[in-house]
N, C-alpha and C. Protein backbone atom coordinates (compact mmCIF):
# COMPACT_ATOMS: atom_id res chain seq x y z
N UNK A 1 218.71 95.03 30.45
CA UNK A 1 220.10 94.69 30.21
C UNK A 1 221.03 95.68 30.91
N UNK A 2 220.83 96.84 30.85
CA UNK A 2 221.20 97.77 31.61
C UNK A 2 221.58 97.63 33.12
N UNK A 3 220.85 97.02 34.13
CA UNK A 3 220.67 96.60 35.23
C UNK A 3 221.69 95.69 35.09
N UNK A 4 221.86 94.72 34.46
CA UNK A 4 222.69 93.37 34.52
C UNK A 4 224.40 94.00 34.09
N UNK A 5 224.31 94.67 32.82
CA UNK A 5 226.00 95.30 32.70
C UNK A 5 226.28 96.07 34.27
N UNK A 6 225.51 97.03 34.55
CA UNK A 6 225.63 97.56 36.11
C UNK A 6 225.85 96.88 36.71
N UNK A 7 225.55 95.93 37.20
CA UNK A 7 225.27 94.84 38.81
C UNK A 7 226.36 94.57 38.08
N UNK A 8 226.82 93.86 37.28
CA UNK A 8 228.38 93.08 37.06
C UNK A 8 229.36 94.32 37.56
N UNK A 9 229.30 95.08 36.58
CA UNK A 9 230.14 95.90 36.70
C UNK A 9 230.96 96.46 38.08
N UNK A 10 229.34 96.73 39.13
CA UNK A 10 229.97 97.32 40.15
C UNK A 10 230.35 96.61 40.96
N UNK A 11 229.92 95.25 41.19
CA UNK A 11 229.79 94.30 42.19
C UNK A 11 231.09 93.77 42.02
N UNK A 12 231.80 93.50 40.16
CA UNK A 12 233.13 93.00 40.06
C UNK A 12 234.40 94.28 40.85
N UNK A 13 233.87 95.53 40.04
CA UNK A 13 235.11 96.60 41.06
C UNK A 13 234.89 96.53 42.64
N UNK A 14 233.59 96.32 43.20
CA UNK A 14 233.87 96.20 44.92
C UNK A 14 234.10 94.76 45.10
N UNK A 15 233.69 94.38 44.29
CA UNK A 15 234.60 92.92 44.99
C UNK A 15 236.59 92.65 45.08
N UNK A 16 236.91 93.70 44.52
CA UNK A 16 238.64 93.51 44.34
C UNK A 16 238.75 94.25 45.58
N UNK A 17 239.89 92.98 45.94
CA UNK A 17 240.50 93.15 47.64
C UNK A 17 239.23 93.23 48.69
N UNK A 18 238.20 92.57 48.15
CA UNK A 18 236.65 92.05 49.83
C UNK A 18 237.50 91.30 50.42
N UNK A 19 236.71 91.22 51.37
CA UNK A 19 237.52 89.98 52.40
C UNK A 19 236.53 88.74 51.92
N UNK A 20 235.55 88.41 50.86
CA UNK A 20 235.39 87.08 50.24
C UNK A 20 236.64 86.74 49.33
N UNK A 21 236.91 88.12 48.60
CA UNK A 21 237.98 88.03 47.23
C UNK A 21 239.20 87.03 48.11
N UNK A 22 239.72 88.00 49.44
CA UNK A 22 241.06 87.40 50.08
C UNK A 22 240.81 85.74 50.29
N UNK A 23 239.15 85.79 50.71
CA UNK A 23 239.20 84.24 51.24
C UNK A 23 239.24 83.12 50.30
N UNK A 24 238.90 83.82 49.05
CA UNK A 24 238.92 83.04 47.57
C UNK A 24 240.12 82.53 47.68
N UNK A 25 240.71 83.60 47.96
CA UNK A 25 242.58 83.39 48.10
C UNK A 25 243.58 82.22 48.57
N UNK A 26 242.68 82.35 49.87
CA UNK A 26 243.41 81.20 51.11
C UNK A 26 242.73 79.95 50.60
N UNK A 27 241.24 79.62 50.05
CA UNK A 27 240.89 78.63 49.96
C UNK A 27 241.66 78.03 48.81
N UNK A 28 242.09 78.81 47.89
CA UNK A 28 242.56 78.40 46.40
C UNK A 28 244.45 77.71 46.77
N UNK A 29 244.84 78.66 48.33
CA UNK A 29 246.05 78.34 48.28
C UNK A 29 246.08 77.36 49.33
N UNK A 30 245.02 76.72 50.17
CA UNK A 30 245.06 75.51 51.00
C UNK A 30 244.44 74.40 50.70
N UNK A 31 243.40 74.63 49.54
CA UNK A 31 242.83 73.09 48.49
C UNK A 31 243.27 73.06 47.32
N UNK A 32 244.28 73.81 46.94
CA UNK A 32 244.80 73.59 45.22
C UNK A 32 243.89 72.98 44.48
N UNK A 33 242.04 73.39 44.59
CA UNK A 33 241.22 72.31 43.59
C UNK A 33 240.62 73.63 43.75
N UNK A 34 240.64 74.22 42.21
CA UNK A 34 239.75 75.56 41.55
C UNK A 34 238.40 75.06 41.37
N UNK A 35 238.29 74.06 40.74
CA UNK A 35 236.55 73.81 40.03
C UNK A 35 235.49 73.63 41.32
N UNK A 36 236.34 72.51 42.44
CA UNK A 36 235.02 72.92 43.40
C UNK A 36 234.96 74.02 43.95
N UNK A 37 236.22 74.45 44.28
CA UNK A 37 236.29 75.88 44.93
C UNK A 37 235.15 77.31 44.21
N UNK A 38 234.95 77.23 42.73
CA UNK A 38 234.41 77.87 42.14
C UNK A 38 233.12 77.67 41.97
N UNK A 39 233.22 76.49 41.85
CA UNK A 39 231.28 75.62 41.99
C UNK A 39 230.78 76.19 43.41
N UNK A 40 231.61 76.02 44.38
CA UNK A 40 231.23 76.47 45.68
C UNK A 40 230.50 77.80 45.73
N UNK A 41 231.77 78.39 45.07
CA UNK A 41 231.44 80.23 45.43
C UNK A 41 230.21 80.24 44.39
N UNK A 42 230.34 79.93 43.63
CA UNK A 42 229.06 80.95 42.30
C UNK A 42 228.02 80.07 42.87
N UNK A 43 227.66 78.90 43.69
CA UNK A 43 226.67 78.94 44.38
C UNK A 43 225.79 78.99 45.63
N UNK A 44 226.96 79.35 46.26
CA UNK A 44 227.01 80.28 47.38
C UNK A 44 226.40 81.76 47.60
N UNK A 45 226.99 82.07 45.93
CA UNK A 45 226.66 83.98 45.42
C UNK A 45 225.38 83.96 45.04
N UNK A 46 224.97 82.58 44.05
CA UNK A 46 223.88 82.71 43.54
C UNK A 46 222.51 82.60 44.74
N UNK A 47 222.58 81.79 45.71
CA UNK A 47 221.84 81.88 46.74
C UNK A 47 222.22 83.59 47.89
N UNK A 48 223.00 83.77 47.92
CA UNK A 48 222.87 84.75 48.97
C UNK A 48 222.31 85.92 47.99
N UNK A 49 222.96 86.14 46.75
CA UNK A 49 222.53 87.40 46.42
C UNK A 49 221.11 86.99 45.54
N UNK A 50 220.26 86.29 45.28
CA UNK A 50 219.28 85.64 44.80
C UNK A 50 218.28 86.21 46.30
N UNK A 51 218.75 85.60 47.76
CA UNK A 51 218.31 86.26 48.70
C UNK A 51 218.00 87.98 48.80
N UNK A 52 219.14 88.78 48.83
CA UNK A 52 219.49 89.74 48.52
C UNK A 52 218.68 89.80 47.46
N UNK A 53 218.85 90.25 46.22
CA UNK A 53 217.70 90.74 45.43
C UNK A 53 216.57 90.97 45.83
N UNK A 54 215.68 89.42 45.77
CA UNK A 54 214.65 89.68 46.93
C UNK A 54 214.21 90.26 47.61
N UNK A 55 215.12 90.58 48.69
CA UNK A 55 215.00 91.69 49.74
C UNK A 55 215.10 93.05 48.92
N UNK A 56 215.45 93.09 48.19
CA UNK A 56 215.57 94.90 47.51
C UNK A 56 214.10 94.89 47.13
N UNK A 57 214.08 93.81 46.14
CA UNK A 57 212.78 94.05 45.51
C UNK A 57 211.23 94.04 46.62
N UNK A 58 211.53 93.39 47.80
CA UNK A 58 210.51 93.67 48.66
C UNK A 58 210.13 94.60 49.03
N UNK A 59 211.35 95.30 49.70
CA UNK A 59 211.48 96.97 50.49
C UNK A 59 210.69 97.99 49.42
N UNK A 60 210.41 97.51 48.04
CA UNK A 60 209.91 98.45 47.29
C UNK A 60 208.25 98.39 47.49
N UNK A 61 207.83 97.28 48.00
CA UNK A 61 206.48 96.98 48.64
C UNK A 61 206.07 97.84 49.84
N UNK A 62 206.92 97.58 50.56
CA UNK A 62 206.88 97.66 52.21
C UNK A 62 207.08 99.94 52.66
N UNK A 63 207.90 100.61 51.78
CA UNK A 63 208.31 101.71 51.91
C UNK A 63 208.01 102.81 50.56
N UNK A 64 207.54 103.99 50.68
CA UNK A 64 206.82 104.92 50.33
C UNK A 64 208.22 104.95 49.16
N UNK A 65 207.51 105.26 47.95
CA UNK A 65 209.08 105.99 47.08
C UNK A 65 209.38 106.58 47.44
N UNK A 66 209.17 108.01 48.67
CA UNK A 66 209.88 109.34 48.68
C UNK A 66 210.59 108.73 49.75
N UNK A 67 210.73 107.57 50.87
CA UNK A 67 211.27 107.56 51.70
C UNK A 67 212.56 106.04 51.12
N UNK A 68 211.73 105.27 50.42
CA UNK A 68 213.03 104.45 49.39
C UNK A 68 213.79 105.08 48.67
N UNK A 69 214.11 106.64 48.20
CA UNK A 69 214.51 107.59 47.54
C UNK A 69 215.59 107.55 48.01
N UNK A 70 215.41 108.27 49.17
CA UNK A 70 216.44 108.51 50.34
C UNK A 70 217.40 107.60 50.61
N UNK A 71 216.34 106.56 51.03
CA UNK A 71 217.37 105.55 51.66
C UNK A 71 218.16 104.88 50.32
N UNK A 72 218.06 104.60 49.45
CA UNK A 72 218.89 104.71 47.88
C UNK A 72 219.74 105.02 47.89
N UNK A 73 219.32 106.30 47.52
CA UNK A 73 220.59 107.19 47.50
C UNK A 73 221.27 107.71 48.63
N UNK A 74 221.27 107.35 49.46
CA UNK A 74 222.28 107.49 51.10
C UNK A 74 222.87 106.12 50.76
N UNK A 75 222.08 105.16 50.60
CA UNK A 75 222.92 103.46 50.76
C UNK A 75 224.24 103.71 50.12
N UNK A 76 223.53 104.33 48.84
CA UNK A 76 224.98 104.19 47.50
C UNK A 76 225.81 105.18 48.22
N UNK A 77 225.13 106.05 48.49
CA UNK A 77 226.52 106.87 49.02
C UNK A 77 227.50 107.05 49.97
N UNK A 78 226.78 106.12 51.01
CA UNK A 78 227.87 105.09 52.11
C UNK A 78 228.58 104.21 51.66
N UNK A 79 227.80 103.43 50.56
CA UNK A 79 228.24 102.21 49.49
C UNK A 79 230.01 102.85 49.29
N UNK A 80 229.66 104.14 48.44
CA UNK A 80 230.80 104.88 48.20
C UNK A 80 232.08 105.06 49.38
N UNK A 81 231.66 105.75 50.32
CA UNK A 81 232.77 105.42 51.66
C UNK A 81 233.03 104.48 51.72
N UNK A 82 232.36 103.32 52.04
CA UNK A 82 232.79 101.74 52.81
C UNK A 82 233.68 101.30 52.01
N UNK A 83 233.80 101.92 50.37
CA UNK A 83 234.50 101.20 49.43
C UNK A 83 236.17 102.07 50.11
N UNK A 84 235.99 103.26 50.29
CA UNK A 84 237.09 103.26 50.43
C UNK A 84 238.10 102.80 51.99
N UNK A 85 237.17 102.19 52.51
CA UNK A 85 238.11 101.71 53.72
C UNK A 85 238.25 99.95 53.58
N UNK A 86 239.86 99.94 52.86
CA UNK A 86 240.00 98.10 52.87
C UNK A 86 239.86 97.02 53.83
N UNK A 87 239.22 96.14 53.26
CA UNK A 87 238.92 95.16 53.97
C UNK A 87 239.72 94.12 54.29
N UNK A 88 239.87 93.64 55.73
CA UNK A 88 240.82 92.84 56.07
C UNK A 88 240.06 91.10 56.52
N UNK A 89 241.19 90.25 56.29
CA UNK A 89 240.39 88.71 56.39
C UNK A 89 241.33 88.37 57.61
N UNK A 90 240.32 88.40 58.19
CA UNK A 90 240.92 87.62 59.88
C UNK A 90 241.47 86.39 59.71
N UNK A 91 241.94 86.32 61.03
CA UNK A 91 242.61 84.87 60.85
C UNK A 91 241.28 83.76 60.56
N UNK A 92 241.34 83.36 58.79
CA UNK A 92 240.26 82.14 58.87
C UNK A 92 240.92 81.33 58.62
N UNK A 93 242.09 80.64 58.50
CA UNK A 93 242.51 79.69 58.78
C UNK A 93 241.68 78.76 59.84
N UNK A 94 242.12 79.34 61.04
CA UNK A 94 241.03 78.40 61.89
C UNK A 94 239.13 77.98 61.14
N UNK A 95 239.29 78.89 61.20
CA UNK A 95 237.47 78.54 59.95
C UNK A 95 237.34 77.87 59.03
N UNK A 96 238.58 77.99 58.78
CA UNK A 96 238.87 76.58 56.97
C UNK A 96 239.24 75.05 58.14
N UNK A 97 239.56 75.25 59.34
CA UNK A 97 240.16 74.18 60.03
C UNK A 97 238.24 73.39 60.23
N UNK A 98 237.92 74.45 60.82
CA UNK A 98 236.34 73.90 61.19
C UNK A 98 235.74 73.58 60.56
N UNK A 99 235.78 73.67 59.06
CA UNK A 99 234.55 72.98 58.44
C UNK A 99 235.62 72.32 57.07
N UNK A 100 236.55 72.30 57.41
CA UNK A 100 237.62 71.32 56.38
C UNK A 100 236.58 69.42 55.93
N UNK A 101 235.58 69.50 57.23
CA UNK A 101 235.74 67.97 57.54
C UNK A 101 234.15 67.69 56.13
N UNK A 102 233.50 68.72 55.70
CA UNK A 102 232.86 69.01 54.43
C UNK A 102 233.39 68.98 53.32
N UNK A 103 234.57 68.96 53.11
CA UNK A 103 235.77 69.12 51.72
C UNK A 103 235.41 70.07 51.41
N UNK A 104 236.77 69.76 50.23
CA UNK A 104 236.76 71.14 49.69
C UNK A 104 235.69 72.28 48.73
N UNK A 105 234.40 71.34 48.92
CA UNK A 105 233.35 72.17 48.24
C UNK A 105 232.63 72.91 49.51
N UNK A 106 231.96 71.40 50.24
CA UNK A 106 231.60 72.30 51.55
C UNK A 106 232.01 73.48 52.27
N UNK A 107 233.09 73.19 52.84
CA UNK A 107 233.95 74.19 53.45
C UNK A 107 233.64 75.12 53.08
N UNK A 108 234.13 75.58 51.17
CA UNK A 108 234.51 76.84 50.65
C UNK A 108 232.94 77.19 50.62
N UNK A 109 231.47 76.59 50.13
CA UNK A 109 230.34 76.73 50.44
C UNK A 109 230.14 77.76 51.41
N UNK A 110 230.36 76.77 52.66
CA UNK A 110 229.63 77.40 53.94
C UNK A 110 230.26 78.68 53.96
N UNK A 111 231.70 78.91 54.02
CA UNK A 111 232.67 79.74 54.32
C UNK A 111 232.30 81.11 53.70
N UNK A 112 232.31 80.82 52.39
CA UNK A 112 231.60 82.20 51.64
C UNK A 112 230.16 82.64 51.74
N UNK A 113 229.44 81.81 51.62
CA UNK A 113 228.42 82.25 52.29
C UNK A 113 228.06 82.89 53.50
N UNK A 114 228.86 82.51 54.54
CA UNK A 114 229.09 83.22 55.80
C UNK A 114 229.60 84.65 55.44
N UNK A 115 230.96 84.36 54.91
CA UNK A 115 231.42 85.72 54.85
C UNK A 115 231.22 86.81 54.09
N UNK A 116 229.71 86.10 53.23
CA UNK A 116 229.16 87.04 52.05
C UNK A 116 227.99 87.96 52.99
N UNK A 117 227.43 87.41 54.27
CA UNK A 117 226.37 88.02 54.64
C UNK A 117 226.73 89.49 54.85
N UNK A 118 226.19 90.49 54.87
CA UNK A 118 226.51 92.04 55.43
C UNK A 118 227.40 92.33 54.94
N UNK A 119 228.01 91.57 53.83
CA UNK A 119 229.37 92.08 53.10
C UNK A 119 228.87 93.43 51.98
N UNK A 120 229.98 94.02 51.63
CA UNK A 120 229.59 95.06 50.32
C UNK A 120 228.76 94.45 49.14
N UNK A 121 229.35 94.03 48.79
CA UNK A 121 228.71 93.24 47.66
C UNK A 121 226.99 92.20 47.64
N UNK A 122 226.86 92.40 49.21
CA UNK A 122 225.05 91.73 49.40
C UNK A 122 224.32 93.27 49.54
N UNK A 123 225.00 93.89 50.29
CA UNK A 123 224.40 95.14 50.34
C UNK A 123 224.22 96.00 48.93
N UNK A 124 225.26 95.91 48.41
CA UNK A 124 224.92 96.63 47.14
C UNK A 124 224.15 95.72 46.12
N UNK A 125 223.96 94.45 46.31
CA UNK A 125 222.77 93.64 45.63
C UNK A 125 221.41 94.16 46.09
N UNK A 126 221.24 94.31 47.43
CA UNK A 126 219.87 94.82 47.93
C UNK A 126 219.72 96.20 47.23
N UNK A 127 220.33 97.19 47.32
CA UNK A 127 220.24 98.45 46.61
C UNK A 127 219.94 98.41 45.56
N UNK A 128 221.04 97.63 44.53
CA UNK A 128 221.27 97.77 43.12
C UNK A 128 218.78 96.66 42.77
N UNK A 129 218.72 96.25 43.61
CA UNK A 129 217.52 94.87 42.93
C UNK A 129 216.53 96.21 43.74
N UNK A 130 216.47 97.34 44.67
CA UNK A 130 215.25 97.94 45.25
C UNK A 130 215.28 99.41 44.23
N UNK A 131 216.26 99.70 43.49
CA UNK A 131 216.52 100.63 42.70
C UNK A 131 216.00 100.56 41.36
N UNK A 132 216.36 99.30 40.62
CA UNK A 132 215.80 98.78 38.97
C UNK A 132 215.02 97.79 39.41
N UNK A 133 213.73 97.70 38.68
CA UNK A 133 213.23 96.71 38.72
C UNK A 133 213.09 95.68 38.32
N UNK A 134 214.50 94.85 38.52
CA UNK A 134 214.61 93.72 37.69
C UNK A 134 215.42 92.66 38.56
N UNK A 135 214.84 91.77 39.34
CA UNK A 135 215.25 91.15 40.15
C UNK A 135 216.50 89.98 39.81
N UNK A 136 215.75 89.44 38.36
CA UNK A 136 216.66 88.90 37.71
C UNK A 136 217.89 89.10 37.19
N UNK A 137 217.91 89.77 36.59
CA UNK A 137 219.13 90.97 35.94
C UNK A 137 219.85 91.42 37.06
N UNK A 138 219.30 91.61 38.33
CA UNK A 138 220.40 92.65 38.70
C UNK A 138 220.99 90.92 39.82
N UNK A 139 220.33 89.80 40.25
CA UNK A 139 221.01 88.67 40.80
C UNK A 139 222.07 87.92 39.69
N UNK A 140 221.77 88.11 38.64
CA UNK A 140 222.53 87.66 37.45
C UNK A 140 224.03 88.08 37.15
N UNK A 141 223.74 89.50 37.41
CA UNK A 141 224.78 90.79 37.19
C UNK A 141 225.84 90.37 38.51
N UNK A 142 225.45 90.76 39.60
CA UNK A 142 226.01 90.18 40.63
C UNK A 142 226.75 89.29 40.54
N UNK A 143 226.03 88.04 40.76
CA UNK A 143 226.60 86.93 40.66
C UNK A 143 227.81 86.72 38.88
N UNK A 144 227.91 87.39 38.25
CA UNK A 144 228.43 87.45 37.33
C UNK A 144 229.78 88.22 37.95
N UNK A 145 229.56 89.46 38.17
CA UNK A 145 230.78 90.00 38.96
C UNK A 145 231.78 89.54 40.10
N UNK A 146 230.68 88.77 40.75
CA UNK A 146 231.44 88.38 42.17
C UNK A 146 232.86 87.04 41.48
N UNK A 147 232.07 86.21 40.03
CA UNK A 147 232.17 85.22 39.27
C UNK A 147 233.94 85.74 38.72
N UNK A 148 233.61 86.69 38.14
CA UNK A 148 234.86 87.48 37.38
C UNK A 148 236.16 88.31 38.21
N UNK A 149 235.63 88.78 39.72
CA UNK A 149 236.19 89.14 40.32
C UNK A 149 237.33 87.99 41.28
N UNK A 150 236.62 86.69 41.58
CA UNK A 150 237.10 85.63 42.15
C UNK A 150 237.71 84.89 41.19
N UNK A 151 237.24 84.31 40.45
CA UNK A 151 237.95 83.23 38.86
C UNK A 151 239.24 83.36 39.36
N UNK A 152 239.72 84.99 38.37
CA UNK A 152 241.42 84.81 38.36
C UNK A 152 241.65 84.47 40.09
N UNK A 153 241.11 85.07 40.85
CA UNK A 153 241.58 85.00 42.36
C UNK A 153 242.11 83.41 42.61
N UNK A 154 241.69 82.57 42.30
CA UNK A 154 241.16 80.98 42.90
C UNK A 154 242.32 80.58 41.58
N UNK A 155 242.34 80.59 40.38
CA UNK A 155 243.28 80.39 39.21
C UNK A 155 244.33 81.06 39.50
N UNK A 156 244.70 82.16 39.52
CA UNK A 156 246.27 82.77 39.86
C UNK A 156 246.59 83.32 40.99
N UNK A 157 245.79 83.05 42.12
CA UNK A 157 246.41 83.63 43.67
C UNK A 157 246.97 84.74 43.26
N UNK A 158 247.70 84.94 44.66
CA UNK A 158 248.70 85.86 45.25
C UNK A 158 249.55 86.33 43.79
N UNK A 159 250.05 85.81 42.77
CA UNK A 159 250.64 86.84 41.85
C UNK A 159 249.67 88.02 40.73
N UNK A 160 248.64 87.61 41.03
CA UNK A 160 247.35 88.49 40.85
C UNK A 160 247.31 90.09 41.58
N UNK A 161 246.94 89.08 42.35
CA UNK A 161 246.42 90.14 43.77
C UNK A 161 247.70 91.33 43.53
N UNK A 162 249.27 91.23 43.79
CA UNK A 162 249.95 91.73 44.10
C UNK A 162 249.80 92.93 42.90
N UNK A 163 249.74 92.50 41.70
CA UNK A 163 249.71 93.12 41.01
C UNK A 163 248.73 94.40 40.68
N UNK A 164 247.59 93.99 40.58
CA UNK A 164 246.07 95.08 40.74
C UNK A 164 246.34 96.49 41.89
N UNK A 165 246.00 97.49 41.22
CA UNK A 165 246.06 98.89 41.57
C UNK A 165 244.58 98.42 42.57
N UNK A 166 244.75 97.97 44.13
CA UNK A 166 243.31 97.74 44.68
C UNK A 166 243.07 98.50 45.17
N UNK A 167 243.80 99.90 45.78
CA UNK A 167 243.39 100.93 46.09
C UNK A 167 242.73 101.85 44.82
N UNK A 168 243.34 101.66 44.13
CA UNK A 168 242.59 102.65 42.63
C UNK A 168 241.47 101.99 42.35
N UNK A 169 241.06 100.35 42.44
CA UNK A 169 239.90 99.99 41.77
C UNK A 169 238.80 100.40 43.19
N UNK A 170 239.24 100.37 44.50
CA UNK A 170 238.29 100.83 45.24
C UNK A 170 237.97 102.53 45.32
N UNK A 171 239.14 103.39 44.79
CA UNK A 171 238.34 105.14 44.28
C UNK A 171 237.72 105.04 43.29
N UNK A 172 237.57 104.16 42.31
CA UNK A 172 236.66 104.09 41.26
C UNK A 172 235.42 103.28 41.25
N UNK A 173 235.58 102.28 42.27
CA UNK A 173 234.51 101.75 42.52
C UNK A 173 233.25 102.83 43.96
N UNK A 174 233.99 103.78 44.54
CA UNK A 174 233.59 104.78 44.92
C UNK A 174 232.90 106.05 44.44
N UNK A 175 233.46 106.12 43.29
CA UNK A 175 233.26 107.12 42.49
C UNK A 175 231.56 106.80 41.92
N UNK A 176 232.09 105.50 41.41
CA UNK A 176 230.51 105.17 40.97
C UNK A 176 229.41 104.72 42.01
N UNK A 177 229.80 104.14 42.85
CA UNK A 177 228.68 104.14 44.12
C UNK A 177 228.04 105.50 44.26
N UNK A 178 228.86 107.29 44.24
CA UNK A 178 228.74 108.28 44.60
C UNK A 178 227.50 108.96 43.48
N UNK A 179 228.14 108.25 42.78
CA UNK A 179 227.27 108.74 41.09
C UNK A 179 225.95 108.00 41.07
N UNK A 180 225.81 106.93 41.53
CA UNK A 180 224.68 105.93 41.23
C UNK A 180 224.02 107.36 42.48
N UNK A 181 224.96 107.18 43.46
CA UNK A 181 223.50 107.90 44.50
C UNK A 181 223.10 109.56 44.26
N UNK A 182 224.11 110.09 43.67
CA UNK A 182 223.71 111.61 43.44
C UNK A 182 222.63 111.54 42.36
N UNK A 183 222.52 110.33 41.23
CA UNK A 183 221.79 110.47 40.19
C UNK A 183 220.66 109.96 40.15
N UNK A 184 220.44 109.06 41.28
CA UNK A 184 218.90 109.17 42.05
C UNK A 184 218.14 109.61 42.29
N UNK A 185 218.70 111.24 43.34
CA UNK A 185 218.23 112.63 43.88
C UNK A 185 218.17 113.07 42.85
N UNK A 186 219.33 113.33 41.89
CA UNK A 186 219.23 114.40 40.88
C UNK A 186 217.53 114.00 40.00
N UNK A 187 217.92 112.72 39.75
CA UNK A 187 217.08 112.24 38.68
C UNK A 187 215.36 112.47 39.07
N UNK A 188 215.07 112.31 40.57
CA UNK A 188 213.85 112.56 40.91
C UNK A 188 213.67 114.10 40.80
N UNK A 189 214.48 114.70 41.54
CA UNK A 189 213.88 116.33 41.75
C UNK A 189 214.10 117.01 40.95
N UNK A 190 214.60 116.49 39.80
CA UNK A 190 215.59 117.70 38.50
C UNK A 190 214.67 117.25 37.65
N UNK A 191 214.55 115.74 37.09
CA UNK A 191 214.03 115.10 35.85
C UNK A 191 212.86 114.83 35.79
């Protein structure tokens, strides 16, 4: 259970102000239809980071603990930087133009899924599922966060957004990326 409050937790603070969160945005303010828009994303999340998991939980096959150690706790602790440099959403307008002809489930489908690959939030699924061993829990957690982080996004747009301290939720969502990875190291060589 532990794994699953975590994975929500962190995945919901790096997801405020992603460039999926912004695209939640544009899709919510160019199809005014929340339910597919949301059906879209949470199964969009549930397949990519369902992928993701996976992949964490493999790398724990494939790589020595002392050298998955490392790479752990370095991930989280880049995890930590990347959080603090904001993310910007290119012009996808044109990208909502290209696959408009799928509606408004498709579209928002393909769209997030695209823009979920190599994003923060898949990467810190791979970490968070090669770290605990609970593949379930921690795709659950995820997809729960990404769920809570987007909702209001897609339901209250832009008077949302404006409001949220997104630079403060990304030093705190830093903070704990920094902590997950110092308490890795600590936890092996100290504990």
């Amino acid at each position: 259970m532990y794994e699953f409050l975590l994975s929500t937790a962190i995945v919901a603070l790096a997801e405020m102000g992603d460039k999926t969160q912004l695209l939640a945005l544009l899709l919510a303010a160019r199809y005014q239809k929340p339910v597919p828009i949301l059906i879209a994303i949470l199964l969009a999340t549930i397949i990519n980071h369902g992928l993701s998991a996976a992949l964490g939980q493999w790398v724990t096959t494939v790589m020595s603990p002392e050298v998955l150690l490392w790479i752990l706790a370095l991930g989280f602790i880049g995890m930590a930087l990347w959080m603090l440099v904001p993310d910007e959403l290119d012009d996808e307008s044109e990208s909502i133009n290209k696959w408009q002809r799928y509606g408004v489930f498709g579209a928002t489908f393909i769209l997030f899924f695209l823009a979920e690959i190599g994003d923060k939030t898949q990467i810190a699924t791979v970490a968070l599922a090669a770290r605990f061993d609970s593949l379930v829990w921690v795709m659950l957690g995820t997809t729960l966060g990404m769920m809570l982080a987007n909702a209001p996004a897609v339901f209250i747009g832009n008077k949302l957004a404006d409001k949220l301290p997104i630079s403060l939720i990304h030093k705190v969502s830093a903070v704990i990326f920094l902590s997950i990875g110092m308490w890795t190291l600590l936890q092996h060589y100290f504990f």
